[in-house]
Protein backbone atom coordinates (compact mmCIF):
# COMPACT_ATOMS: atom_id res chain seq x y z
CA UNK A 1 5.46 14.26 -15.48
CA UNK A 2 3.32 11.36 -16.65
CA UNK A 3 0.60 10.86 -14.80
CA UNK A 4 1.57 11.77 -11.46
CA UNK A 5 2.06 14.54 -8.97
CA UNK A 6 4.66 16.82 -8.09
CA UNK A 7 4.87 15.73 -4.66
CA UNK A 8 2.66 13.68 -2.31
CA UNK A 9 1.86 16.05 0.59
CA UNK A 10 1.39 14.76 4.50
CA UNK A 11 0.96 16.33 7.13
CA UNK A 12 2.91 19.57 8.93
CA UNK A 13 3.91 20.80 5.76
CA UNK A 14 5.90 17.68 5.03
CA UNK A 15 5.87 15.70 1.49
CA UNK A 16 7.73 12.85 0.11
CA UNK A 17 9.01 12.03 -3.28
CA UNK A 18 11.05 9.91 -5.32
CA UNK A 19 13.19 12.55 -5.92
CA UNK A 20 14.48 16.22 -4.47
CA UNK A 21 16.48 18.08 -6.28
CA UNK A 22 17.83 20.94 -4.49
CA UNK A 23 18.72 24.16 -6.52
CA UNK A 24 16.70 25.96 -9.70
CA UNK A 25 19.74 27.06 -11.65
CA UNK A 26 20.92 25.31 -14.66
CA UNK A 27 21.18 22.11 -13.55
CA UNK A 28 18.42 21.74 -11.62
CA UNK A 29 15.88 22.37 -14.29
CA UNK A 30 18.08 20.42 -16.65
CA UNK A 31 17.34 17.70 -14.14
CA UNK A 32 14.08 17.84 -13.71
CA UNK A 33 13.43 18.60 -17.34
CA UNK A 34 14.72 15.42 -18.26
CA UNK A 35 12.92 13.39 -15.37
CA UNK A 36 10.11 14.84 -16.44
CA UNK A 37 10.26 13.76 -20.15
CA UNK A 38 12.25 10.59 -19.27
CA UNK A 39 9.85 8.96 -15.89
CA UNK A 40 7.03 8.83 -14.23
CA UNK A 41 8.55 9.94 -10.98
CA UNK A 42 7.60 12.26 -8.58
CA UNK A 43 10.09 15.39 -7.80
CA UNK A 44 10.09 18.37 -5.78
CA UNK A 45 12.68 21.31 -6.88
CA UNK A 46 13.53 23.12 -4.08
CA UNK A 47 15.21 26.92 -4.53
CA UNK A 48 16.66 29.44 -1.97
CA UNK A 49 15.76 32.24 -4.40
CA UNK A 50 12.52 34.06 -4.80
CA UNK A 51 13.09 33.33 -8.46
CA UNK A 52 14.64 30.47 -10.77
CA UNK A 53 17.77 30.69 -12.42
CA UNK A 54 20.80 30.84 -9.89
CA UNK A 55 23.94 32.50 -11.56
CA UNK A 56 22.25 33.14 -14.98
CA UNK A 57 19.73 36.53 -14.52
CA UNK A 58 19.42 38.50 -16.85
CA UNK A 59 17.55 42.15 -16.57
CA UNK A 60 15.98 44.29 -18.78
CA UNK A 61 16.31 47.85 -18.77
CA UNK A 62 15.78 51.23 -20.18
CA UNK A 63 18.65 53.18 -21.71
CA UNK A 64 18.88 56.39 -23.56
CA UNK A 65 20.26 56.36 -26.74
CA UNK A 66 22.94 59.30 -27.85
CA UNK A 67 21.73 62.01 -29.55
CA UNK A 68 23.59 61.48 -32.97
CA UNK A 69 20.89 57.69 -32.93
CA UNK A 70 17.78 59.62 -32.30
CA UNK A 71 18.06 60.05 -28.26
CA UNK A 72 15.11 57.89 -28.02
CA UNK A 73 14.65 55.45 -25.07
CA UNK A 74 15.03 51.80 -25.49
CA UNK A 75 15.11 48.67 -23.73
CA UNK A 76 18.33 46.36 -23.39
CA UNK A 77 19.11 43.03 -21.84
CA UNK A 78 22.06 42.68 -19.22
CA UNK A 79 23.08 39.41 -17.78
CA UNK A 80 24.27 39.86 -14.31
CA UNK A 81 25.38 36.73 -14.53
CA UNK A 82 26.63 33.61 -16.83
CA UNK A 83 26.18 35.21 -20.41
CA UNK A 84 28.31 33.09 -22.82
CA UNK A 85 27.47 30.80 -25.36
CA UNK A 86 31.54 29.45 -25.41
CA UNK A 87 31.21 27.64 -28.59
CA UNK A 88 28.36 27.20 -30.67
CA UNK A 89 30.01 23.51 -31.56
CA UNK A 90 29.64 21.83 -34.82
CA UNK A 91 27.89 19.21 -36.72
CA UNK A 92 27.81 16.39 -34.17
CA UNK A 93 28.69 18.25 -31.29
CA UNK A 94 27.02 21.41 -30.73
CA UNK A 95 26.71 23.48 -27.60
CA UNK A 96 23.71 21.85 -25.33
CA UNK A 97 22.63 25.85 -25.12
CA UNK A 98 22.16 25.77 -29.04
CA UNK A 99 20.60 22.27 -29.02
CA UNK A 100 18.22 23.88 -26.43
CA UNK A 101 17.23 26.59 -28.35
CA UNK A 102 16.77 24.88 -31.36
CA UNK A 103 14.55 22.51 -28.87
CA UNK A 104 12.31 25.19 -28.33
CA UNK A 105 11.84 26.01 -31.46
CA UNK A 106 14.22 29.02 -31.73
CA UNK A 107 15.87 31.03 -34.47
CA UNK A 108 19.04 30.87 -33.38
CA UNK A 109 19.62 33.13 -36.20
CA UNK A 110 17.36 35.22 -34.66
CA UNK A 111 18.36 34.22 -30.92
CA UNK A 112 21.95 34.38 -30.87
CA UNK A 113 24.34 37.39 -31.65
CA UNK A 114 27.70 36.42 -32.98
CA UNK A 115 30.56 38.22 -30.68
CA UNK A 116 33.80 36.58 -32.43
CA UNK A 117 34.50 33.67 -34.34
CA UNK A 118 35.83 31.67 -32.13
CA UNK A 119 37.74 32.04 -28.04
CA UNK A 120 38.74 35.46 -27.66
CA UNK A 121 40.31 35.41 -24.13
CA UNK A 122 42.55 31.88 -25.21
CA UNK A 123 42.93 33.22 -29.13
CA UNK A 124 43.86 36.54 -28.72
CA UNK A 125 46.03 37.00 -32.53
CA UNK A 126 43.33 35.45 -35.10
CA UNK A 127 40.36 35.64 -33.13
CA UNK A 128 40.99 39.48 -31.68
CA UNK A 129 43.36 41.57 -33.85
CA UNK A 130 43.29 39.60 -36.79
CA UNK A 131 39.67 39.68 -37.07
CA UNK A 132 39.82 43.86 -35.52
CA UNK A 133 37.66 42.81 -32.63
CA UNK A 134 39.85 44.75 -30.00
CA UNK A 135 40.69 48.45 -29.04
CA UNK A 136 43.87 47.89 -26.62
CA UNK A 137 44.49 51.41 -25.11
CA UNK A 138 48.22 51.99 -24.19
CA UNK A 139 49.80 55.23 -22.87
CA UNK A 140 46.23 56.65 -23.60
CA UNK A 141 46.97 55.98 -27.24
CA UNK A 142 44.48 52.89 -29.36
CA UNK A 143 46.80 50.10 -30.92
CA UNK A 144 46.53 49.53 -34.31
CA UNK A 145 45.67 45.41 -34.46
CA UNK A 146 47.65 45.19 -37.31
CA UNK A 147 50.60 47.15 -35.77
CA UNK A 148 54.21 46.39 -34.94
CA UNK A 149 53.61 46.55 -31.65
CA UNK A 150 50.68 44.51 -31.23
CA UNK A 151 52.80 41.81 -33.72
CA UNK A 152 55.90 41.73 -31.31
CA UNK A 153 53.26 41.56 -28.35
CA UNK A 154 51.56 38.66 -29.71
CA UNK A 155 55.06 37.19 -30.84
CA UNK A 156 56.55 37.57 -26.96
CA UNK A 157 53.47 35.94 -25.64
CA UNK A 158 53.26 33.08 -27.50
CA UNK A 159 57.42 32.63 -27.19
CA UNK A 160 56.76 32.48 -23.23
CA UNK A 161 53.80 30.41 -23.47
CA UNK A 162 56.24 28.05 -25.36
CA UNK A 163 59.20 28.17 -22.89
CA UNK A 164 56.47 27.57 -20.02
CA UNK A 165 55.10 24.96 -21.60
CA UNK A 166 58.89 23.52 -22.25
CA UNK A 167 59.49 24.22 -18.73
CA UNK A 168 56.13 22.05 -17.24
CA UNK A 169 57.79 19.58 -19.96
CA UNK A 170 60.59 19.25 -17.87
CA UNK A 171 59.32 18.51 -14.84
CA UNK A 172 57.08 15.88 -16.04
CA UNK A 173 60.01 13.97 -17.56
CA UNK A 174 62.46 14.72 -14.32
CA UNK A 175 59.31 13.11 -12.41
CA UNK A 176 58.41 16.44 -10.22
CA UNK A 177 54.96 16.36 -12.36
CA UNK A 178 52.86 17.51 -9.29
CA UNK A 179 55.04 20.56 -9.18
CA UNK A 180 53.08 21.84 -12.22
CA UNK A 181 49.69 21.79 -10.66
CA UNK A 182 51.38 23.37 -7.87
CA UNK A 183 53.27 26.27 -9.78
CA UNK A 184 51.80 28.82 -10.77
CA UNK A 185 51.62 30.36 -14.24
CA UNK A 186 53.43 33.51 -12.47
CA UNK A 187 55.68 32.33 -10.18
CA UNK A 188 57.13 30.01 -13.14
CA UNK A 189 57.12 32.92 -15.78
CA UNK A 190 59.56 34.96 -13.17
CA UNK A 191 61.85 31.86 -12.81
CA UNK A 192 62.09 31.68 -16.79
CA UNK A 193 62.62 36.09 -16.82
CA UNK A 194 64.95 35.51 -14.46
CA UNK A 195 67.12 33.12 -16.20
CA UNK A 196 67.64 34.92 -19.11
CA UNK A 197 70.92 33.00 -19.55
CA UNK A 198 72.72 33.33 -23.20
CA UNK A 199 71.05 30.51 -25.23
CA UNK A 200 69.90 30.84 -28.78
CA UNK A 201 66.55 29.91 -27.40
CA UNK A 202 66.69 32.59 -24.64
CA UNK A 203 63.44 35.09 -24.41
CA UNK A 204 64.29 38.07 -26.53
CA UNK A 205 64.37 41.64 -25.43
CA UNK A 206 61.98 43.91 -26.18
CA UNK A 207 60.90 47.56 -26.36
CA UNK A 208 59.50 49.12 -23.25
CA UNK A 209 56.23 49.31 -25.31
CA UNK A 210 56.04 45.54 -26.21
CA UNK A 211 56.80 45.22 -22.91
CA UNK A 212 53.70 46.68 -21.32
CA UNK A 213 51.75 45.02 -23.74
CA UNK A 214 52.97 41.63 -23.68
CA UNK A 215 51.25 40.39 -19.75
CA UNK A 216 47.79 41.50 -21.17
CA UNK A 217 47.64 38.58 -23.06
CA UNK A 218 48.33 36.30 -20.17
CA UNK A 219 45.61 38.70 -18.04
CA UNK A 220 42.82 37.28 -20.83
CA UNK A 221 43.39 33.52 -20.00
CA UNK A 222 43.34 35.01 -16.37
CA UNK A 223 39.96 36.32 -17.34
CA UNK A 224 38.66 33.51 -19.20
CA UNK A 225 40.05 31.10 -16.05
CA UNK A 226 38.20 33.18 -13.45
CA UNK A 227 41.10 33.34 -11.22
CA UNK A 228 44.75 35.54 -11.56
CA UNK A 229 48.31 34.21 -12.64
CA UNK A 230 49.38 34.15 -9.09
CA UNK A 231 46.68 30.55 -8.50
CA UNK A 232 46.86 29.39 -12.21
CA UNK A 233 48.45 26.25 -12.68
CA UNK A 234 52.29 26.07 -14.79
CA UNK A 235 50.01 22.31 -15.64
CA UNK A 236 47.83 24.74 -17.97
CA UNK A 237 50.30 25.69 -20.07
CA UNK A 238 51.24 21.83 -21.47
CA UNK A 239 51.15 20.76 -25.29
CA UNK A 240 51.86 24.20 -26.60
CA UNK A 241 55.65 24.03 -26.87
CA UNK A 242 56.13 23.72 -30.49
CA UNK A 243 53.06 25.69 -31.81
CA UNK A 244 54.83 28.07 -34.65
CA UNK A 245 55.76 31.31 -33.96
CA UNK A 246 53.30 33.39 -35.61
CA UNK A 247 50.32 31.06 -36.60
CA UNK A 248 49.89 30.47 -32.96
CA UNK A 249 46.35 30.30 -32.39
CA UNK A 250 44.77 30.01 -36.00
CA UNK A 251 43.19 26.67 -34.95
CA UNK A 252 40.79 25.98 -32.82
CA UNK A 253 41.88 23.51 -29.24
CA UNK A 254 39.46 22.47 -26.34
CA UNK A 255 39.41 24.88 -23.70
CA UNK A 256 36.55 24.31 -22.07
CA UNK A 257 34.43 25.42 -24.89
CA UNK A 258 33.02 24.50 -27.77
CA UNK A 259 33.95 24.96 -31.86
CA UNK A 260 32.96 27.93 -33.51
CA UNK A 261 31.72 31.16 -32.68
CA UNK A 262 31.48 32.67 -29.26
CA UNK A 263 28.07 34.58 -28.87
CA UNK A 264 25.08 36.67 -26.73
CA UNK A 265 21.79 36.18 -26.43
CA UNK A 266 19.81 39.26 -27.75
CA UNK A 267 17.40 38.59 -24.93
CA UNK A 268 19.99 37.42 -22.44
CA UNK A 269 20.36 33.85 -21.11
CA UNK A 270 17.27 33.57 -18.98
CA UNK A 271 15.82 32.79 -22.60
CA UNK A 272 17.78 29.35 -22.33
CA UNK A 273 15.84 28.03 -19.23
CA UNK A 274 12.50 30.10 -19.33
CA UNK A 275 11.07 26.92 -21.33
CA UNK A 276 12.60 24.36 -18.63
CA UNK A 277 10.90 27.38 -15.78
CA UNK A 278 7.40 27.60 -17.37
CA UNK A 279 7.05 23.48 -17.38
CA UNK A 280 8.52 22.47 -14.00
CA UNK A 281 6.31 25.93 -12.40
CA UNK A 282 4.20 23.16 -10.66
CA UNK A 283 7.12 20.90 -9.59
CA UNK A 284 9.22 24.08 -8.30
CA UNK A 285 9.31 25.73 -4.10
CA UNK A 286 10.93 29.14 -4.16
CA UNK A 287 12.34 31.10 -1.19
CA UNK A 288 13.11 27.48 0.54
CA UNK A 289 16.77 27.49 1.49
CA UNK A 290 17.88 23.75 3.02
CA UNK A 291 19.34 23.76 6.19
CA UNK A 292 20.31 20.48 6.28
CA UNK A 293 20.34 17.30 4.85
CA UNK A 294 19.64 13.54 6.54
CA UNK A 295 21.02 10.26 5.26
CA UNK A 296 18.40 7.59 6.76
CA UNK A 297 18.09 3.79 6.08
CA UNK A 298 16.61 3.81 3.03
CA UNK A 299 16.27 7.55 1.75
CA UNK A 300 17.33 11.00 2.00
CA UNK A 301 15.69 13.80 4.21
CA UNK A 302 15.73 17.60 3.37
CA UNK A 303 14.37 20.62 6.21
CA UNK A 304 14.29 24.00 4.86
CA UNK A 305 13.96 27.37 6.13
CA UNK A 306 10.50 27.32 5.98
CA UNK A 307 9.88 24.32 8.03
CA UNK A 308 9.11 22.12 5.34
CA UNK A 309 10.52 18.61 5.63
CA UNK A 310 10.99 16.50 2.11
CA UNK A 311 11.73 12.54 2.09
CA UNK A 312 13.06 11.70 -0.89
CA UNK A 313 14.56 8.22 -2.46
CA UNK A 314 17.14 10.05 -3.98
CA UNK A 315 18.52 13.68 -3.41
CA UNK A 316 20.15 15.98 -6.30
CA UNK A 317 22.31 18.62 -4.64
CA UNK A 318 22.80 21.12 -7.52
CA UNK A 319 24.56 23.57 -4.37
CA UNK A 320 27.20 25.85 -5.76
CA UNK A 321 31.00 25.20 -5.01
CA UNK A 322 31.37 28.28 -2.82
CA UNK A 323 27.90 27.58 -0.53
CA UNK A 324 29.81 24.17 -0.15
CA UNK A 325 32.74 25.73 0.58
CA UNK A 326 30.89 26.90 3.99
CA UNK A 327 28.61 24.87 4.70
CA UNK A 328 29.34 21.01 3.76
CA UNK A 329 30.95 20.12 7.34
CA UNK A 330 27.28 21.22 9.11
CA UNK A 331 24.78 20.43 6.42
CA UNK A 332 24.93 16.96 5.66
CA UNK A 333 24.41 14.63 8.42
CA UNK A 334 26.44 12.12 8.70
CA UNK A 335 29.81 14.23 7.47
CA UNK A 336 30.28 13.90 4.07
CA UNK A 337 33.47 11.73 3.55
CA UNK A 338 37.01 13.31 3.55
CA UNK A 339 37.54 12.88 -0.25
CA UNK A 340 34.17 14.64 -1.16
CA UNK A 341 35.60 17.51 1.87
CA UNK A 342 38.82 17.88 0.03
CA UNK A 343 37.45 18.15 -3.44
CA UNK A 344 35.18 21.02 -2.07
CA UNK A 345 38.26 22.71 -1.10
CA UNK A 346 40.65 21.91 -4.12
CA UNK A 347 38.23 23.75 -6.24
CA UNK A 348 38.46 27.39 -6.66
CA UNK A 349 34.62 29.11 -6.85
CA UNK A 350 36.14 31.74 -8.59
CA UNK A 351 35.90 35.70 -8.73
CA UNK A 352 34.15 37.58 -11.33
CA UNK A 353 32.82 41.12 -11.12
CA UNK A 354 30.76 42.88 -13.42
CA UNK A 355 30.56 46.62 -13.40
CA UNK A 356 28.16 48.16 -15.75
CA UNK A 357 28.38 51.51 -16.43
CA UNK A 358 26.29 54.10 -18.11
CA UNK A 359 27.58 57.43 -19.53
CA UNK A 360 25.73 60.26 -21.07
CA UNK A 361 28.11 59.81 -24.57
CA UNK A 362 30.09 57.54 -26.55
CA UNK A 363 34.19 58.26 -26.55
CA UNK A 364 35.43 55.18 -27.03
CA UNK A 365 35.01 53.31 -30.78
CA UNK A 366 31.56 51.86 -31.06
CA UNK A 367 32.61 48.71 -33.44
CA UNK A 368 34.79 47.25 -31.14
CA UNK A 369 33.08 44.33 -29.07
CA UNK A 370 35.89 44.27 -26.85
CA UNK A 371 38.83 46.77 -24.94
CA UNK A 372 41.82 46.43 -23.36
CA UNK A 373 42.77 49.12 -21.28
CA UNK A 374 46.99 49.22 -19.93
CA UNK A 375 48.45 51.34 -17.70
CA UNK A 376 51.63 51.57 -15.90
CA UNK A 377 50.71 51.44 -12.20
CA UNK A 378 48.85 49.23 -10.17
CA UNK A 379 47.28 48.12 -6.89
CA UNK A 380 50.04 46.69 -5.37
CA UNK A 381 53.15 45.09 -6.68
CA UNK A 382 52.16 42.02 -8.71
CA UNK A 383 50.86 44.31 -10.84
CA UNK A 384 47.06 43.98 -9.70
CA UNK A 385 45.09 46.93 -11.68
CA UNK A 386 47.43 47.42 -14.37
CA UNK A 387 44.71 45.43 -17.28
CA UNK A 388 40.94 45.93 -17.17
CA UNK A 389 38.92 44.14 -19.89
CA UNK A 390 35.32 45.89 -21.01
CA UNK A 391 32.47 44.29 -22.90
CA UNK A 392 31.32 47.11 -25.67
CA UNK A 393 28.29 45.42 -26.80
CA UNK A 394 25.75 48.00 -26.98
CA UNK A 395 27.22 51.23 -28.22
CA UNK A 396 27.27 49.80 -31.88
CA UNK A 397 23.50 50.58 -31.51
CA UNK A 398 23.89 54.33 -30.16
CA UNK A 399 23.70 52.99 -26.05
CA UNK A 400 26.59 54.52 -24.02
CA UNK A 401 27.26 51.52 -21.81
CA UNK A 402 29.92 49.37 -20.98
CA UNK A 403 30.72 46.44 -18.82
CA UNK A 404 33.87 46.16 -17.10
CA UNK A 405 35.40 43.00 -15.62
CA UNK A 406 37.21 42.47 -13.01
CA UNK A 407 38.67 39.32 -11.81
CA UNK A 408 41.47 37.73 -9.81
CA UNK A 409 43.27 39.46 -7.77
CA UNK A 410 40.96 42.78 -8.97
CA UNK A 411 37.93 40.76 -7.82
CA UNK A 412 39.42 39.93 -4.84
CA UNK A 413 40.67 43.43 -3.84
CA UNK A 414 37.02 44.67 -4.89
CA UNK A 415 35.20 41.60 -2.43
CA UNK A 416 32.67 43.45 0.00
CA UNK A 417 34.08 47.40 -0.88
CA UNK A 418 31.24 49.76 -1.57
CA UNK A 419 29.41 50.47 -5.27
CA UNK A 420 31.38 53.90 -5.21
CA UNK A 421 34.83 52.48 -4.24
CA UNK A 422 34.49 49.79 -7.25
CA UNK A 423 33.03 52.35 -9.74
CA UNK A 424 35.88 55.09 -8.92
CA UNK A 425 38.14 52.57 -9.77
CA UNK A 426 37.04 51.73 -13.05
CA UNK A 427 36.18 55.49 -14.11
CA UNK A 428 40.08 56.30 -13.13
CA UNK A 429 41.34 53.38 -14.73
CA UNK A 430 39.18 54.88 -18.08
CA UNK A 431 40.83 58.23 -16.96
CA UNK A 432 44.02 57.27 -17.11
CA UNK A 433 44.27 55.21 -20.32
CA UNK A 434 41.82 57.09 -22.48
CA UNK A 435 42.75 60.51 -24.01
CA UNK A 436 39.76 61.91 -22.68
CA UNK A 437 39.44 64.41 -20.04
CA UNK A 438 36.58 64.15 -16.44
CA UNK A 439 35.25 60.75 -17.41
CA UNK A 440 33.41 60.38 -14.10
CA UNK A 441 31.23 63.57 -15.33
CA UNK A 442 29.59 61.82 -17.72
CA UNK A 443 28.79 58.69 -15.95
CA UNK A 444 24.89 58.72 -15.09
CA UNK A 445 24.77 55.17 -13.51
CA UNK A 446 26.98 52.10 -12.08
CA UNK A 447 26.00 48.65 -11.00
CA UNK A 448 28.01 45.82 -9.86
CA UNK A 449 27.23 42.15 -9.28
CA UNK A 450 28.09 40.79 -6.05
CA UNK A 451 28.13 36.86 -6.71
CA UNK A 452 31.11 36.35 -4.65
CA UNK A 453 29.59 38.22 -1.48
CA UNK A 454 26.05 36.40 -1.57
CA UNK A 455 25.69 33.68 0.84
CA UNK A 456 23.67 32.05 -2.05
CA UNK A 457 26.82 31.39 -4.53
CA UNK A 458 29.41 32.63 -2.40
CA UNK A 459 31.41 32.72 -6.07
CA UNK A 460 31.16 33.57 -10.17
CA UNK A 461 32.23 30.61 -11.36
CA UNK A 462 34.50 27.18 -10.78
CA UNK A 463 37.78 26.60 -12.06
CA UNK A 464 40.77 24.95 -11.58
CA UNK A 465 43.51 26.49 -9.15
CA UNK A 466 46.97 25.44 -7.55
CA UNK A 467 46.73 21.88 -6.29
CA UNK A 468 43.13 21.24 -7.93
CA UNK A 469 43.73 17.78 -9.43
CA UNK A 470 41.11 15.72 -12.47
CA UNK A 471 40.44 13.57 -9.09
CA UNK A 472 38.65 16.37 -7.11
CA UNK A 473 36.19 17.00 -9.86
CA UNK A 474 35.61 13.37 -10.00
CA UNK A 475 35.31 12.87 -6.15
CA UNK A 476 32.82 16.17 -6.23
CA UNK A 477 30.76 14.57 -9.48
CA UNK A 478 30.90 11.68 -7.14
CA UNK A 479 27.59 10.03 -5.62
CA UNK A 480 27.67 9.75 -1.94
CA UNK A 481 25.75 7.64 1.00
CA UNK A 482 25.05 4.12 -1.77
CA UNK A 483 23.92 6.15 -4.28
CA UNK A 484 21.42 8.22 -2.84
CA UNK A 485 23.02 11.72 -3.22
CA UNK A 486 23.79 13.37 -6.47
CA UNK A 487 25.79 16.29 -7.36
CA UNK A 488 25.30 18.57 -10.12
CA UNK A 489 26.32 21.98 -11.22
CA UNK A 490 28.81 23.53 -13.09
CA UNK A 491 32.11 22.66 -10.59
CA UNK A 492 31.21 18.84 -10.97
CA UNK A 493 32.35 18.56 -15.35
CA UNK A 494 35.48 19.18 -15.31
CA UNK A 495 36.33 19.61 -19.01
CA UNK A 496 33.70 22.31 -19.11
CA UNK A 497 34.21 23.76 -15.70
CA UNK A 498 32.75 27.13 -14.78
CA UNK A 499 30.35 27.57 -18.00
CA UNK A 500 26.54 27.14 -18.65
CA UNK A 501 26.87 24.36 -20.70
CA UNK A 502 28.82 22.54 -17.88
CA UNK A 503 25.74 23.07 -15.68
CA UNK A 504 23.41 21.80 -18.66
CA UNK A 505 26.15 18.38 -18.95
CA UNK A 506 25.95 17.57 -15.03
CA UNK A 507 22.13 18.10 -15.37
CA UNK A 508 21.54 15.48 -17.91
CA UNK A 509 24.07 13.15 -15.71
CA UNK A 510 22.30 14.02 -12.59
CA UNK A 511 19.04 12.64 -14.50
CA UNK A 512 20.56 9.46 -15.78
CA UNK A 513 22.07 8.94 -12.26
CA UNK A 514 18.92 8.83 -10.74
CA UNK A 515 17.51 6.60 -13.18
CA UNK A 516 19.87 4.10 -12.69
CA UNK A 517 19.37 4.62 -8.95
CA UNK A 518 15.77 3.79 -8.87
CA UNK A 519 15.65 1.50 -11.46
CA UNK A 520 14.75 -1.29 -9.01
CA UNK A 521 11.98 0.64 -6.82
């Protein structure tokens, strides 16, 4: 800040400031990052926590290595939360987590570990098997990525994806468009199975083994999405009706992410922000939750848990979608107005569990960053539990871990159950597609991130579900009472929904908003 304070105290433990921004994640030090470079205003950063961050934290800890690397003990880095570069982006347009890093003076050669090449959950032929970047375990039996199977797989996917996207077509021009933000990717592959009349450009028929393969590819855009079939939108599935038959992912299209390759952090994600954490130290309040939030005549006023009342100009709410979820009807004061309420709830906060496991030996291939485990049964009978996708990032050097995922309807069945329900469920799901025998013996350790159950996030991460339309990200991004309240955060972009970079984006427009906003004072 130039030449001014953090915050101009009174008394009772009360301050006032140009600006509050409320929330130490992403945005919020994005925000103040940039006010701090860009003004001479005063701020205040306010964060529930007893640390900075919000859903990116990354731990380090000590594993063994097997015996066959030396058996010594060595330190690793897990994100329990957001750990994605999606994109590294291109000349012009790179990933704001790359411009960052090269901001601080990084190597990103150094920095950043290259997973794939480019979108592995949306690009599953050339990214995954074309590039031999995925064990898929079927009938306890590894896929060959170059197999026949794994070629009719991928060709029955992308033939589906075509006829849904025909389908969504259809509706748009017979003027039911709505339907297809309404439909669900599930509900409108059944209708197209179910036709099965005899056109030459009916789906074909396939071999039972094709057959079990075929839904796992629609289970990694279910992963990538954050939410299950059953609440993805038919609307997703436009523009991909004549992509050729086999070629059907070779180039790179916008998901949400950026060009190029798809990558870690070797010291996890915190790494992004710690720069942002170590220069806004004096401008930052942890372990202050706000429990409520005042529109008066001319400014905004914050009380938190502790007591602590902040007057500000202008207010940046960086709150999560799912703390909104439950708390925007009490919080702000007046109500927030009905469009802002029924973006909140258009919006899915998403489920995402991660479920790290640590086993006394490797039995699964070490040079595979990612597997795909199938099995015949499930949960229930949409088929919940039948795909599981695991990170293998470490065992390439000698550390037996892996990191399981679920999400969906798996997140959803796992929401509030115990450590040991969760971890028996991934060690039989191992168990049962893996030809190896008592799994569970050899697991020494299981953790798994509860995002969804915290009152703090109440969710992983944002993403569009059944009746979410472009309008209720704008109304969310939206500033409220003249001006005075901004949101941020990851839910409020809505091209780059539910990512880090998303949170970086509404940051920088939180900052700029502001700005503009007290321009005149």
């Amino acid at each position: 800040m130039k030449d001014s304070t953090a915050s101009e105290r009174t008394e009772d433990n009360n301050c006032n400031v140009d600006v509050l921004i409320i929330g130490a994640g992403a945005s919020g030090l994005q925000c103040g990052s940039d006010l701090l470079e860009n003004s001479s205003l005063s701020f205040r950063i306010v964060e529930a926590r007893d640390r900075v961050g919000g859903r990116i934290f990354t731990t380090t800890e000590t594993k063994s290595k097997v015996i066959s690397a030396g058996g010594e003990r060595v330190e690793i880095q897990r994100d329990y939360g957001a750990s994605w570069i999606h994109g590294i982006g291109e000349d012009g347009e790179r990933n704001p987590i790359v411009d960052l890093l090269c901001l601080n003076n990084a190597d990103t050669d150094d920095d950043i570990c290259r997973v794939f090449d480019g979108n592995p959950w949306t690009r599953p032929d050339y990214i995954l098997h074309r590039n031999d970047a995925i064990a898929i375990y079927l009938d306890r039996t590894i896929l060959e990525n170059d197999s026949r199977e794994v070629t009719e797989g991928i060709k029955r996917h992308y033939e589906l994806q075509r006829k849904l996207s025909s389908f969504a077509d259809q509706l748009y021009e017979s003027g039911d468009g709505m339907k297809t933000v309404q439909m669900s990717v599930q509900e409108s592959r059944e209708i197209l199975l179910k036709q099965k009349c005899n056109e030459g450009d009916n789906i074909s028929e396939c071999e039972p083994m094709v057959e079990k393969l075929y839904p796992f590819y629609t289970f990694l855009c279910e992963n990538w999405n954050g939410i299950s079939a059953t609440e993805l939108q038919l609307s997703s599935m436009i523009g991909d009706s004549t992509t050729s038959l086999l070629a059907t992912d070779e180039s790179y299209t916008n998901q949400g992410d950026y060009p190029g390759a798809h990558c870690k952090l070797k010291c996890g994600m915190l790494s992004v922000i710690k720069p942002f954490a170590a220069k806004l130290e004096d401008y930052t309040s942890l372990g202050e939750r706000v429990q409520k939030i005042d529109c008066l005549k001319d400014s905004v006023l914050v009380t938190t848990s502790n007591g602590t009342t902040i007057k500000a100009k202008c207010c940046v709410s960086t709150i999560p979608l799912g703390c909104l979820k439950a708390t925007a009807e009490s919080l702000f004061h007046p109500k927030l107005g009905e469009d802002k309420l029924e973006a909140i709830r258009s919006i899915s906060a998403g489920g995402y569990k991660k479920v790290f496991l640590t086993f006394t030996s490797i039995f699964w291939p070490v040079d595979k960053p990612l597997i795909g485990l199938i099995r015949d049964h499930g949960l229930d009978k949409i088929g919940t539990g039948k795909y599981l996708l695991i990170n293998n990032l470490w065992a390439k050097d000698g550390i037996p871990c892996l990191e399981a995922v679920l999400c969906g309807d798996a997140a959803k069945w796992a929401f509030r159950k115990p450590d040991e329900s969760i971890k028996s469920y991934v060690l039989a799901f191992l168990q049962d597609t893996m030809p190896v025998e008592n799994i569970q013996e050899y697991c020494v350790d299981c953790h798994v991130t509860r995002w969804e159950e915290s009152s703090l996030t109440s969710g992983s991460y944002s993403s569009f579900t059944l009746g979410t339309l472009e309008r209720h990200v704008d109304m969310l991004a939206a500033t409220a009472w003249d001006g005075r309240l901004i949101f941020a955060g990851e839910a409020t972009e809505s091209e780059h929904m539910g990512s880090v970079h998303a949170a970086l984006l509404s940051g920088k427009r939180a900052a700029s908003c502001v700005l503009k906003q007290l321009s005149g004072h």
